[in-house]
Protein backbone atom coordinates (compact mmCIF):
# COMPACT_ATOMS: atom_id res chain seq x y z
CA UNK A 1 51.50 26.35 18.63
CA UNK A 2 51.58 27.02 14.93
CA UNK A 3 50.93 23.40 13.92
CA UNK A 4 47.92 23.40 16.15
CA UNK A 5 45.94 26.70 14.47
CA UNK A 6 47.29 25.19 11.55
CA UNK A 7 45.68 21.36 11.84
CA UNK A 8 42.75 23.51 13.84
CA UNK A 9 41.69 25.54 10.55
CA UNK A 10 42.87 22.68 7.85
CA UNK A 11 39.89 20.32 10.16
CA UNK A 12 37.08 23.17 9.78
CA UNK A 13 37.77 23.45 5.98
CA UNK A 14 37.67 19.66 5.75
CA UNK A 15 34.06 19.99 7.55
CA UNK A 16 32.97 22.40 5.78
CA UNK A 17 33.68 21.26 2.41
CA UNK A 18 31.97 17.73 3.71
CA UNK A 19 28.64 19.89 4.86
CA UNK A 20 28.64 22.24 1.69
CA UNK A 21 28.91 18.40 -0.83
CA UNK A 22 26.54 16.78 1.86
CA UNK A 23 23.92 19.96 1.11
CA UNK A 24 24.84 19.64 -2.60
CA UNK A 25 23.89 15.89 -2.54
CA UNK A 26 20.61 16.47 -0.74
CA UNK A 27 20.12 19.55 -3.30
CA UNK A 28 20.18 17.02 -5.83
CA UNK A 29 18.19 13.94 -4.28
CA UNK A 30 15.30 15.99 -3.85
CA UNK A 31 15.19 17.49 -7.07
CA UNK A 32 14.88 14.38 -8.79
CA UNK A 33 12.19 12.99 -6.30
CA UNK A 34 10.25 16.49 -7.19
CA UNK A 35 10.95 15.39 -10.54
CA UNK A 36 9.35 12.25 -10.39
CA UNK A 37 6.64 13.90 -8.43
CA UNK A 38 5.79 15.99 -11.51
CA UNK A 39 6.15 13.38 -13.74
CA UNK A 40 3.78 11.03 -12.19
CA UNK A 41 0.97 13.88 -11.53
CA UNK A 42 1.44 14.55 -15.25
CA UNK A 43 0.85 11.20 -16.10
CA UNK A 44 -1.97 11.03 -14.06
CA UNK A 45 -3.45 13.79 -15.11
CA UNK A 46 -3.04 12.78 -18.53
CA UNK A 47 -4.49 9.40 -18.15
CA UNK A 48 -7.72 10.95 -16.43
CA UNK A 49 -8.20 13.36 -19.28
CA UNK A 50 -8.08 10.40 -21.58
CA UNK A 51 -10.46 8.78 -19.75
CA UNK A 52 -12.96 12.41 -19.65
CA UNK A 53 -12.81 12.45 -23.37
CA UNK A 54 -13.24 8.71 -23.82
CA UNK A 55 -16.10 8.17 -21.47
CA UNK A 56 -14.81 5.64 -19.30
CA UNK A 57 -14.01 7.60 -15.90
CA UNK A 58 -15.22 5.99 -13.11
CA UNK A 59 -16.54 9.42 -11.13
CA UNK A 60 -15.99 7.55 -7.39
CA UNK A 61 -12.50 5.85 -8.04
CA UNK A 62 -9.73 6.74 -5.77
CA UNK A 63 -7.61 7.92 -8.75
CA UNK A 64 -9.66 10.97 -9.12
CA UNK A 65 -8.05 14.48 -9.30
C-alpha cells in the first residue's frame, strides 16, 4: 500500500514539474515574439519618420502608422 502512495505522489511531482517547465517554456516563447513585435514597430516607426523628415512618404501607402 505504501509503494502505491509512494509511486502515486512521485507521478504528480513528475507532472507537475513537466507543467511548471512547459509554462516556463511558453513564458519564454512569447517574450521573444513580443520582442520582435517591438522591434519591428520600432523599425517601422523609425523608417516612417525618416521618410516625414525627408519628404518622400507616400500619405496612402499601406505602411502608414
Amino acid at each position: 500500500m505504501s509503494l502505491s502512495i509512494y509511486s502515486c505522489r512521485e507521478t504528480t511531482e513528475e507532472k507537475t514539474e513537466d507543467a511548471v517547465e512547459e509554462m516556463g517554456n511558453d513564458i519564454e516563447e512569447s517574450t521573444e515574439e513580443a520582442g520582435q513585435e517591438v522591434e519591428n514597430a520600432a523599425e517601422n516607426a523609425g523608417n516612417e519618420m525618416e521618410e516625414e523628415v525627408e519628404g518622400t512618404d507616400d500619405m496612402n501607402a499601406d505602411d502608414d502608422m
